[in-house]
C-alpha atoms as a PDB file:
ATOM      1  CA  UNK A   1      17.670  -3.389 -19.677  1.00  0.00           C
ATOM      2  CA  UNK A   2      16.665  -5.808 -17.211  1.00  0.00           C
ATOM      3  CA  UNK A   3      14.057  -8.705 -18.908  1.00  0.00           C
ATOM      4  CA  UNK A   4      11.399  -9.755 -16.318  1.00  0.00           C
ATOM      5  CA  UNK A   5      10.023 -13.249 -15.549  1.00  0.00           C
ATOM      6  CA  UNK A   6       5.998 -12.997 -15.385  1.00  0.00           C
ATOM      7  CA  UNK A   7       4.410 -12.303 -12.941  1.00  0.00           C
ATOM      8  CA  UNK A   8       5.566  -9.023 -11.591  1.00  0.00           C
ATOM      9  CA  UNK A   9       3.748  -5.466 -11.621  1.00  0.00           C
ATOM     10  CA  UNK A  10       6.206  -2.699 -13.014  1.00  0.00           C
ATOM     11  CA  UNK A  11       8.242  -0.367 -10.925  1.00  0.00           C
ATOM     12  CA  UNK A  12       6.022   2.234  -9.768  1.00  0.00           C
ATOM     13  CA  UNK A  13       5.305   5.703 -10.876  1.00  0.00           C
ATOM     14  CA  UNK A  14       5.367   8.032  -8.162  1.00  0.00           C
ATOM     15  CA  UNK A  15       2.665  10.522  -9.820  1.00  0.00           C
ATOM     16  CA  UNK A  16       0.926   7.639 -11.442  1.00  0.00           C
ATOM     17  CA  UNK A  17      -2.402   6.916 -10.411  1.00  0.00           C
ATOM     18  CA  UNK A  18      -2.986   3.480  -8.274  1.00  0.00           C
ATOM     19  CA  UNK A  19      -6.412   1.803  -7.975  1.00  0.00           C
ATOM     20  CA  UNK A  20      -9.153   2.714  -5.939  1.00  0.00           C
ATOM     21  CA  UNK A  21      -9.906   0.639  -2.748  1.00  0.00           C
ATOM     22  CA  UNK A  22     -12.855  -0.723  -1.912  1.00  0.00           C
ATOM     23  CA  UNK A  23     -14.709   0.064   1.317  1.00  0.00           C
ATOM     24  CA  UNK A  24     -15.023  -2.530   3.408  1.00  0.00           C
ATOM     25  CA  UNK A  25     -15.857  -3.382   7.276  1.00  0.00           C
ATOM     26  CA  UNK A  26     -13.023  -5.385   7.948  1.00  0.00           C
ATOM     27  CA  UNK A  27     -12.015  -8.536   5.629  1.00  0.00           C
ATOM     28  CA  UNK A  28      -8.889  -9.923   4.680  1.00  0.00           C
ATOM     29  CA  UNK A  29      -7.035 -10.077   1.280  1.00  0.00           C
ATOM     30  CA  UNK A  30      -5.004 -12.978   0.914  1.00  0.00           C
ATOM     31  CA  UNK A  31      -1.688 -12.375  -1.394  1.00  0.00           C
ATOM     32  CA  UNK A  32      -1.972 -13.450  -5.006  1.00  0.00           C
ATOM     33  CA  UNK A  33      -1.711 -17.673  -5.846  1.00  0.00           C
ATOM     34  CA  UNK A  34       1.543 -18.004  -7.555  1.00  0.00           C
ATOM     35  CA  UNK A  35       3.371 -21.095  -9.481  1.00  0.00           C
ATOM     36  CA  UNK A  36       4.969 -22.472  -7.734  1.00  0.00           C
ATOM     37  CA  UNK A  37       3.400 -21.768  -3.980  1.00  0.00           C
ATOM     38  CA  UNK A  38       3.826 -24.403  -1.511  1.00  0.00           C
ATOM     39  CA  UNK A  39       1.956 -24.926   1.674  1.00  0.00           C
ATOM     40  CA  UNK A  40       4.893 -23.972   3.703  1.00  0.00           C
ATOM     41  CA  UNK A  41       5.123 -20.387   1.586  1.00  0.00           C
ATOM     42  CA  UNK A  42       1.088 -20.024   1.843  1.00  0.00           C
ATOM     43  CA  UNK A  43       0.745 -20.283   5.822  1.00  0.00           C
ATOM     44  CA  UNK A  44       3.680 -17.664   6.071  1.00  0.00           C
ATOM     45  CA  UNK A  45       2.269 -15.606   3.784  1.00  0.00           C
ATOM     46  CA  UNK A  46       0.810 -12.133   5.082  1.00  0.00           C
ATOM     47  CA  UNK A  47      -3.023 -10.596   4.817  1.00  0.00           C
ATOM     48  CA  UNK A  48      -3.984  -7.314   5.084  1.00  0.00           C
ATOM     49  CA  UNK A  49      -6.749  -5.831   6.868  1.00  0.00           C
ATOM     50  CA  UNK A  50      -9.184  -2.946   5.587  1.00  0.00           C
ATOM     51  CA  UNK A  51     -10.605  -0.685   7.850  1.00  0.00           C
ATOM     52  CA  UNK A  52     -13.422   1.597   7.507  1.00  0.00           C
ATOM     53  CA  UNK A  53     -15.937   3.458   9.363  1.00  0.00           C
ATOM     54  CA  UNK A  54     -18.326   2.009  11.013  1.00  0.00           C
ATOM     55  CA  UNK A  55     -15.867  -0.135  13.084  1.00  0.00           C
ATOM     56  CA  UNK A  56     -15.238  -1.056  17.136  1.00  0.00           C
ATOM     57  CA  UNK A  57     -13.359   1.371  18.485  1.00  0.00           C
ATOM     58  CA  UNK A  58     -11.360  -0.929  20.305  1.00  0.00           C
ATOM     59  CA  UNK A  59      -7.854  -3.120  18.597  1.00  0.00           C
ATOM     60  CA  UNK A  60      -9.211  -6.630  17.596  1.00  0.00           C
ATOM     61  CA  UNK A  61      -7.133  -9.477  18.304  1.00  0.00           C
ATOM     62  CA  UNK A  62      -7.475 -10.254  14.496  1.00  0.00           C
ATOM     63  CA  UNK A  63      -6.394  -6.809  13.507  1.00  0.00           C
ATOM     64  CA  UNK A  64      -3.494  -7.418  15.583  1.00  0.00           C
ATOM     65  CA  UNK A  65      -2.594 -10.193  13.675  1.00  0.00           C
ATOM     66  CA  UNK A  66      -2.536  -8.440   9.625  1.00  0.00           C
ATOM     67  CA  UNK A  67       0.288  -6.146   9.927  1.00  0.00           C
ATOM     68  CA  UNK A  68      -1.212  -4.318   6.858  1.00  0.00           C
ATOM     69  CA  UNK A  69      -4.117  -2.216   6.956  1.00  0.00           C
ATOM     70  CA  UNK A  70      -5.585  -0.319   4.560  1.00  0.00           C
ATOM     71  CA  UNK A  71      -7.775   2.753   5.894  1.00  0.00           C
ATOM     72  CA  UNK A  72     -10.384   3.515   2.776  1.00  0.00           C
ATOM     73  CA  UNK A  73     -10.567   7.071   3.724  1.00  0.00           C
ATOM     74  CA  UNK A  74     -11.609   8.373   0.288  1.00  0.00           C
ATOM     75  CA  UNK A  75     -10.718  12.152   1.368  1.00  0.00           C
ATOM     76  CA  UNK A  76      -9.986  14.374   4.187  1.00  0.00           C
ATOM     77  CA  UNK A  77     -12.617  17.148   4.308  1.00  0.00           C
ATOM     78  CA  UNK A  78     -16.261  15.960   5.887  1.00  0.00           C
ATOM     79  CA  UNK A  79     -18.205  18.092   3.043  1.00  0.00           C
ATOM     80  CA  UNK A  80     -16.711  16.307   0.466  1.00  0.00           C
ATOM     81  CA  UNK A  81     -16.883  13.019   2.257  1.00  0.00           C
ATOM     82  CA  UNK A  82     -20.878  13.375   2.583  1.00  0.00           C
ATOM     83  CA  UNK A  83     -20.598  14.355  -0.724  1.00  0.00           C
ATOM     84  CA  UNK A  84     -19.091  11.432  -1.712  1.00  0.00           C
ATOM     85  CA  UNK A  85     -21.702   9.667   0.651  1.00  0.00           C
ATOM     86  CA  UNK A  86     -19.361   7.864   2.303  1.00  0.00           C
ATOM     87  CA  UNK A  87     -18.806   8.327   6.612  1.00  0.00           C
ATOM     88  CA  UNK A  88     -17.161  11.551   7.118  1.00  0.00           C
ATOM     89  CA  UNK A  89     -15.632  11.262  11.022  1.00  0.00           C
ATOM     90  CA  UNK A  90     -12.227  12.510  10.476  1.00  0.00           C
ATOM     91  CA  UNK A  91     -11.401  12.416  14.329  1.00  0.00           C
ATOM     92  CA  UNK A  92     -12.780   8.570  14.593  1.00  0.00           C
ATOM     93  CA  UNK A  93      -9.667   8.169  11.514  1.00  0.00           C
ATOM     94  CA  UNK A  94      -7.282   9.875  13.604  1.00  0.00           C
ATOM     95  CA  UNK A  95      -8.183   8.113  17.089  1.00  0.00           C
ATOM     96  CA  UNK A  96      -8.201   4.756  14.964  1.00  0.00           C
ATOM     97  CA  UNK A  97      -5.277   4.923  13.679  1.00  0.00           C
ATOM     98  CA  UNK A  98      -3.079   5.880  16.804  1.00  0.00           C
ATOM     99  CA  UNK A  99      -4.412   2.860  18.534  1.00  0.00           C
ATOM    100  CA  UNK A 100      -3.569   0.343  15.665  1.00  0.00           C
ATOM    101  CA  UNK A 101      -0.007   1.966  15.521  1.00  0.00           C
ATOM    102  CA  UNK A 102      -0.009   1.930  19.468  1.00  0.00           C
ATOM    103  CA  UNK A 103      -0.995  -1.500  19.464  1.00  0.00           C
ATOM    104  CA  UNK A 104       1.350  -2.793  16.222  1.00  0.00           C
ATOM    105  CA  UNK A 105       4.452  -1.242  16.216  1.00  0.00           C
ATOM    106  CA  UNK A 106       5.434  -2.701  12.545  1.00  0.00           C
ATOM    107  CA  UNK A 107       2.006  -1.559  11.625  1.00  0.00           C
ATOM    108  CA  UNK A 108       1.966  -0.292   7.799  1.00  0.00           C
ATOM    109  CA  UNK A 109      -1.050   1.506   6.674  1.00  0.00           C
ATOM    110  CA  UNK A 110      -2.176   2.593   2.956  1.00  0.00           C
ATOM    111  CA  UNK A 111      -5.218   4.427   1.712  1.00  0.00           C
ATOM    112  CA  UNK A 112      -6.438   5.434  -1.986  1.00  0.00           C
ATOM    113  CA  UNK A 113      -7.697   8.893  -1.941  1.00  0.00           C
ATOM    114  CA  UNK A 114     -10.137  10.796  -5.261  1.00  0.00           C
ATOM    115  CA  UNK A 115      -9.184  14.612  -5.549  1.00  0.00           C
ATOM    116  CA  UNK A 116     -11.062  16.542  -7.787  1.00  0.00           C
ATOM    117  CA  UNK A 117     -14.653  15.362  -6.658  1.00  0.00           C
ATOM    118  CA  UNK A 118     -17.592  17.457  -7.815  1.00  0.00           C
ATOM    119  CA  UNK A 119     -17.156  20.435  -5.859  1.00  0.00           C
ATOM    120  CA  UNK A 120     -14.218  20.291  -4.291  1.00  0.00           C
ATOM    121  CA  UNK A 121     -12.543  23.278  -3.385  1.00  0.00           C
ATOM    122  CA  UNK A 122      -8.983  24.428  -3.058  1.00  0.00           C
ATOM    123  CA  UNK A 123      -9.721  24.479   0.841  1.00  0.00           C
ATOM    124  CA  UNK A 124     -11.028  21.250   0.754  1.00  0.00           C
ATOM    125  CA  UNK A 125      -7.886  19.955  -1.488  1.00  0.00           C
ATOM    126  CA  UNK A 126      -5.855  21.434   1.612  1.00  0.00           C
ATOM    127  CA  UNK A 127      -7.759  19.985   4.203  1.00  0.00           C
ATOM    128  CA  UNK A 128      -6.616  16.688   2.669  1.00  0.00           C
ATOM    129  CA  UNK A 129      -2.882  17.353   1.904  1.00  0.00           C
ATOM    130  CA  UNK A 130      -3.524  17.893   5.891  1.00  0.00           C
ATOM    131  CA  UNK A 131      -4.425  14.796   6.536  1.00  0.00           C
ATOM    132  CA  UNK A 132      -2.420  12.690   4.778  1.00  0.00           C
ATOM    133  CA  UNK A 133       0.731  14.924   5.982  1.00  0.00           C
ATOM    134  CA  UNK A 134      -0.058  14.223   9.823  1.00  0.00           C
ATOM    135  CA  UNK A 135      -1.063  10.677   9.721  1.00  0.00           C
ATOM    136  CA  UNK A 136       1.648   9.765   7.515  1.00  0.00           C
ATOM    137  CA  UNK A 137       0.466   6.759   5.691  1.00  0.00           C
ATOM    138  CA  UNK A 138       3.033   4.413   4.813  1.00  0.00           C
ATOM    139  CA  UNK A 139       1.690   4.210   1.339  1.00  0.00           C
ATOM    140  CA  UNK A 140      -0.944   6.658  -0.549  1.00  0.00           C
ATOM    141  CA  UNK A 141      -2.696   6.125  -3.709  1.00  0.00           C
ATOM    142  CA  UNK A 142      -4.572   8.855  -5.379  1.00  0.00           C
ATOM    143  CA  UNK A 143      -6.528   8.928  -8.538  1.00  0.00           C
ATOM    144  CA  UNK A 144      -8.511  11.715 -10.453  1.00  0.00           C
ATOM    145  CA  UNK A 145     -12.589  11.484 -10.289  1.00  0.00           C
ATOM    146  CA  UNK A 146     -13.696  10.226 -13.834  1.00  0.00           C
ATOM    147  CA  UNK A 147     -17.260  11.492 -14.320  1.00  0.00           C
ATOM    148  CA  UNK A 148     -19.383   7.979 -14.958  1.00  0.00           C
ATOM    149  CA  UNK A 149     -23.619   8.268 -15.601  1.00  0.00           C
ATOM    150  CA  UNK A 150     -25.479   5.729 -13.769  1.00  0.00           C
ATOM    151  CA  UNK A 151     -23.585   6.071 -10.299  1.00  0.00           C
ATOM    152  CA  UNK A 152     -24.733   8.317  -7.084  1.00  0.00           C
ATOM    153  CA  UNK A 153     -22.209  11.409  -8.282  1.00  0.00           C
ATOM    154  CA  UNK A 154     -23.959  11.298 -12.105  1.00  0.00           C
ATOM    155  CA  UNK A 155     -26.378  14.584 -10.059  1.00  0.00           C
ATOM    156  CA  UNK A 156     -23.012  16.271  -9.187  1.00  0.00           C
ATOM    157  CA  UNK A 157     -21.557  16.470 -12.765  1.00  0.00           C
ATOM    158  CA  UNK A 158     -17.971  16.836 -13.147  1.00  0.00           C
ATOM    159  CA  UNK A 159     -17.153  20.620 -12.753  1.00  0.00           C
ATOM    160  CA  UNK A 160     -13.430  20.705 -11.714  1.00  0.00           C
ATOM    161  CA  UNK A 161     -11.453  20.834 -14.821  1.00  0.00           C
ATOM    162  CA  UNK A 162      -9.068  18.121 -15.422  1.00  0.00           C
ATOM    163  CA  UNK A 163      -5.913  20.188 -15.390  1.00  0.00           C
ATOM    164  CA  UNK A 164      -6.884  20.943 -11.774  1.00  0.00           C
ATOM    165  CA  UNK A 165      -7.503  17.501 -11.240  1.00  0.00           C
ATOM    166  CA  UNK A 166      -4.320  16.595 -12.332  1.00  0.00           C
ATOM    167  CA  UNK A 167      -2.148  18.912 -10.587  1.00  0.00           C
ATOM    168  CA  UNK A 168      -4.038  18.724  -7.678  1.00  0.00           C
ATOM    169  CA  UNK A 169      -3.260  14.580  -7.790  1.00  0.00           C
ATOM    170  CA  UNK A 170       0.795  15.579  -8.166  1.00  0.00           C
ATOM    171  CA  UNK A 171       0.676  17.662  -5.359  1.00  0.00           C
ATOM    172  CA  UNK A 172      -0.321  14.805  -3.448  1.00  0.00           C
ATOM    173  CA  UNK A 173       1.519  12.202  -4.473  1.00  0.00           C
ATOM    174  CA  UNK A 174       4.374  14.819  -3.849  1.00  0.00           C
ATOM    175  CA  UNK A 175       3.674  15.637  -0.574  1.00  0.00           C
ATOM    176  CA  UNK A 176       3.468  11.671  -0.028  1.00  0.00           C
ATOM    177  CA  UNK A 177       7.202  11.188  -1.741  1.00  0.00           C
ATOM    178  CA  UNK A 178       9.475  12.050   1.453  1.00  0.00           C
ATOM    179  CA  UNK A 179       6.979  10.563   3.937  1.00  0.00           C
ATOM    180  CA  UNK A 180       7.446   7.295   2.081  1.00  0.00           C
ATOM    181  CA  UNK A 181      11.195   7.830   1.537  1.00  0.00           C
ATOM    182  CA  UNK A 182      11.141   8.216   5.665  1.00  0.00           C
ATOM    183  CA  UNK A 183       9.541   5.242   6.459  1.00  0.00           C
ATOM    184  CA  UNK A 184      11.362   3.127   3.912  1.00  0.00           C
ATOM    185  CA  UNK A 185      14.474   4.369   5.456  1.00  0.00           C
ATOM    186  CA  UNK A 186      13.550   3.087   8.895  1.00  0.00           C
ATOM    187  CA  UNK A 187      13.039  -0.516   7.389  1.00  0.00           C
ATOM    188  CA  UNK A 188      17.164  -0.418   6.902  1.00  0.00           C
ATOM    189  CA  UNK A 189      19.027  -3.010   8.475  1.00  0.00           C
ATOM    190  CA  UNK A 190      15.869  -4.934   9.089  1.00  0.00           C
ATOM    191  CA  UNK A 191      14.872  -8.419   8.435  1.00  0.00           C
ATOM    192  CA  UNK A 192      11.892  -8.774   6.243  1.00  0.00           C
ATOM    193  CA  UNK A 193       9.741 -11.571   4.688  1.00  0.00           C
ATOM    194  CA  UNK A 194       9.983 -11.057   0.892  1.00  0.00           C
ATOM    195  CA  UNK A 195       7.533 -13.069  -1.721  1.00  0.00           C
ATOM    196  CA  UNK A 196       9.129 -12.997  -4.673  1.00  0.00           C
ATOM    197  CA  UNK A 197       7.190 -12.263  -7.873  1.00  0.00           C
ATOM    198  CA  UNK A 198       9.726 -12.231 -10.816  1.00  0.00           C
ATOM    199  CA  UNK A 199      14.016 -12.037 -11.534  1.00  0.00           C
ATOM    200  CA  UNK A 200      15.777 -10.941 -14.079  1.00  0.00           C
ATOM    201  CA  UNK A 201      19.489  -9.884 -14.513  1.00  0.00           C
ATOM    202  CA  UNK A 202      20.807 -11.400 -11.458  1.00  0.00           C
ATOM    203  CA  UNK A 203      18.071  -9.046  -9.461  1.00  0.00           C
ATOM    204  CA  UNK A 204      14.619 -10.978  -8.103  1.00  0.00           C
ATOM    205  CA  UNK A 205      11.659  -8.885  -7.432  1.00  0.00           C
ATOM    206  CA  UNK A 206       9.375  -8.885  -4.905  1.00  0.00           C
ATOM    207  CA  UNK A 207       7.261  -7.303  -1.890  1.00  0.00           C
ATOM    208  CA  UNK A 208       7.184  -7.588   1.922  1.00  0.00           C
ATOM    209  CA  UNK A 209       3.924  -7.547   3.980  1.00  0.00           C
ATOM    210  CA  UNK A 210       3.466  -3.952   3.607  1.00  0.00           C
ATOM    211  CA  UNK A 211       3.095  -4.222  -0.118  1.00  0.00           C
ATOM    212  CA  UNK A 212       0.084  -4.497  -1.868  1.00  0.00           C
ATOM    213  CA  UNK A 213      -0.173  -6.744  -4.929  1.00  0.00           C
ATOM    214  CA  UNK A 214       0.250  -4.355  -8.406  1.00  0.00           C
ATOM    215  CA  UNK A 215      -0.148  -1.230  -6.780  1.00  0.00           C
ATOM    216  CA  UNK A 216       2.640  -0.663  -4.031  1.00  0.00           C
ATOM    217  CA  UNK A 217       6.127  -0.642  -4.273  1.00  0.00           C
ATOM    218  CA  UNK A 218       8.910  -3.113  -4.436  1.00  0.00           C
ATOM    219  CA  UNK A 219      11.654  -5.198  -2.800  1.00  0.00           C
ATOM    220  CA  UNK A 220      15.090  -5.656  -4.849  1.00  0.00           C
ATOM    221  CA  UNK A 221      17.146  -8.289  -4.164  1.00  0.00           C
ATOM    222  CA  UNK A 222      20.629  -9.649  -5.284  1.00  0.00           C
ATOM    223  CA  UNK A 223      20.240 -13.176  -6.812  1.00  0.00           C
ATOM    224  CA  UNK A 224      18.327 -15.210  -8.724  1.00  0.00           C
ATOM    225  CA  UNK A 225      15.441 -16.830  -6.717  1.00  0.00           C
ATOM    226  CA  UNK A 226      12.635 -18.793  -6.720  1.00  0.00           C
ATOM    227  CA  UNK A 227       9.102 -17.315  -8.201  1.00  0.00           C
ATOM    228  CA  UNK A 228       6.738 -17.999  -5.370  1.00  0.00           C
ATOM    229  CA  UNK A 229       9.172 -18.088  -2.728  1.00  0.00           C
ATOM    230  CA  UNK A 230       8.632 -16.159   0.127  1.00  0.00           C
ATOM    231  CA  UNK A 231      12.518 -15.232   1.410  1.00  0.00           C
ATOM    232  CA  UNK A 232      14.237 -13.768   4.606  1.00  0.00           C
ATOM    233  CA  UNK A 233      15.449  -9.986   3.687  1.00  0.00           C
ATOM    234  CA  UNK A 234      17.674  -7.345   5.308  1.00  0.00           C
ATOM    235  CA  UNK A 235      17.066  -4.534   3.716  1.00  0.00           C
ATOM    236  CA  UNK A 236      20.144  -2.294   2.721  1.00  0.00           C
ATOM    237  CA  UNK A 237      18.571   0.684   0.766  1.00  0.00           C
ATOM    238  CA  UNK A 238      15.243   2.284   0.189  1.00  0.00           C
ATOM    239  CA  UNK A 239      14.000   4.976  -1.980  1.00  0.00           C
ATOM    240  CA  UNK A 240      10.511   6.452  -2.069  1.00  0.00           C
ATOM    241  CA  UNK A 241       8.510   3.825  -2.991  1.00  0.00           C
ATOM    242  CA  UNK A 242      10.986   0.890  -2.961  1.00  0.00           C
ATOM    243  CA  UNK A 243      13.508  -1.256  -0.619  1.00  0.00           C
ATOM    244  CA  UNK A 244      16.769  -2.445  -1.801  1.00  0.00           C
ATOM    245  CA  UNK A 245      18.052  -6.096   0.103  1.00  0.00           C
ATOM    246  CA  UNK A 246      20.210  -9.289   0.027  1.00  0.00           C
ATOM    247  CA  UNK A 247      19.083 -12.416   1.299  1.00  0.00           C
ATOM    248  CA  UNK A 248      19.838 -13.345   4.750  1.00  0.00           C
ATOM    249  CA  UNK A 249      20.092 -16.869   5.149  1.00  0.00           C
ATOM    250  CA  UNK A 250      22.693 -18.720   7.281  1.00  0.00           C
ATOM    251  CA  UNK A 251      23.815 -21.212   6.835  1.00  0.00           C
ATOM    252  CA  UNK A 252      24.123 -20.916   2.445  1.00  0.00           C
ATOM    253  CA  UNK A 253      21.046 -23.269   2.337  1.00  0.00           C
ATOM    254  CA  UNK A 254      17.632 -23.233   3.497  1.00  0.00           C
ATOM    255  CA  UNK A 255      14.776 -25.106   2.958  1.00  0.00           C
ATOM    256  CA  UNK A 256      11.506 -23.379   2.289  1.00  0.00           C
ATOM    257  CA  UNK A 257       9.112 -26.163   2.573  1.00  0.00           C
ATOM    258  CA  UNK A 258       9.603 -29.049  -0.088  1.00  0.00           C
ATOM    259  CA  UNK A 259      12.387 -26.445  -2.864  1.00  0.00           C
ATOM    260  CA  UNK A 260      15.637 -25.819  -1.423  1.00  0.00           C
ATOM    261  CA  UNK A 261      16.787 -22.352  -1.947  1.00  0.00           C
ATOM    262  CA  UNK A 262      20.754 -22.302  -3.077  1.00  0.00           C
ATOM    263  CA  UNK A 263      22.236 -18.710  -2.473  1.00  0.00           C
END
């Protein structure tokens, strides 16, 4: 069993449920402060960017420049979107999204969906197994509605039974499985910025720019290395939700702003 230095999430569960995402305009989410981070690591550090209806059709020059973004969908049928109160233009999604890949090639893009809403119907569950299936999202999160009083759905009440809700959540996450697999596959051979976040066993642990902190998958590398270190990667394997790697560094030494990394 391998022991784990703190601070690293645990290997994810491909039917577990991941944390809703915010809505936002567009902002930018800064990785996660770390001991010990150094300037050098911080500047080379990656963002992401969330995007979410209403927003400029056109590619910003700072959306060009987060090679994460995460698209707070929500769902993929209108009705339950308006339901949910939330903007319901799948087509802007679509159109969005081709001209962010278009215009980043290394683009990765995420996006936490609810299924069992108040009143959502198998067709409506379809609708956004749809979706997800032909925009391919890099990474997919999806967690079951939890009836709360006090918020805008209390009116709504919570009439899909949880066993529904459940298997309709699997399906997705599923569905999502050799999508990921495929795009984790491309990534082979390629070099990638890794920030390690824990070691253990003669195996660090960490995540590349299309990772979110606690949520996403992982990057496993041979070696012991630095906590807080953000490394040069070629990947060598990948499986659905993480990438397998050994440090690429020549000559055997590198500095990474005031450490020195020994490999």
């Amino acid at each position: 069993m391998m022991r784990l230095v703190s601070p690293v999430p645990p290997l994810i569960n491909p039917l577990a449920s991941r944390s809703p995402v915010s809505a936002l305009l567009i902002t930018t989410c800064a990785p996660p402060m770390l001991e010990p981070m150094n300037l050098a690591s911080l500047v080379r550090a990656r963002t992401m960017t969330r995007v979410s209806a209403p927003q400029p059709s056109r590619v910003t020059a700072t959306m060009t420049r987060m090679p994460t973004a995460m698209a707070t969908a929500f769902d993929g049928h209108p009705m339950t979107l308006r339901r949910m109160r939330r903007p319901a233009n799948i087509e802007w999604v679509h159109s969005t999204i081709a001209k962010m890949r278009a215009a980043m090639p290394d683009l990765a893009i995420r996006s936490t969906f609810i299924v069992g809403y108040p009143g959502e119907t198998e067709a409506e569950f379809q609708a956004l197994l749809d979706f997800t299936r032909e925009l391919e999202f890099d990474r997919v999160g999806a967690f079951t509605f939890s009836f709360e009083p006090g918020t805008t759905s209390e009116s709504l009440g919570d009439p899909v039974p949880q066993e529904v809700k459940e298997e309709r959540r699997n399906r997705l996450m599923e569905q999502q499985q050799p999508i990921s697999l495929k795009k984790n596959q491309t990534l082979i051979g390629k070099r990638l910025d890794v920030l390690i976040e824990g070691k253990g066993d003669g195996i660090s642990l960490g995540r590349s720019y299309r990772d979110a902190p606690e949520i996403d998958g992982l990057v496993l590398v041979e070696g012991d290395l630095p906590i807080g270190e953000i490394v040069p990667v070629r990947m060598t394997g990948a499986m659905a939700y993480d990438l397998v790697g050994t440090i690429d560094i020549s000559p055997a030494q590198v500095l990474l702003g005031q450490n020195a990394l020994h490999v």
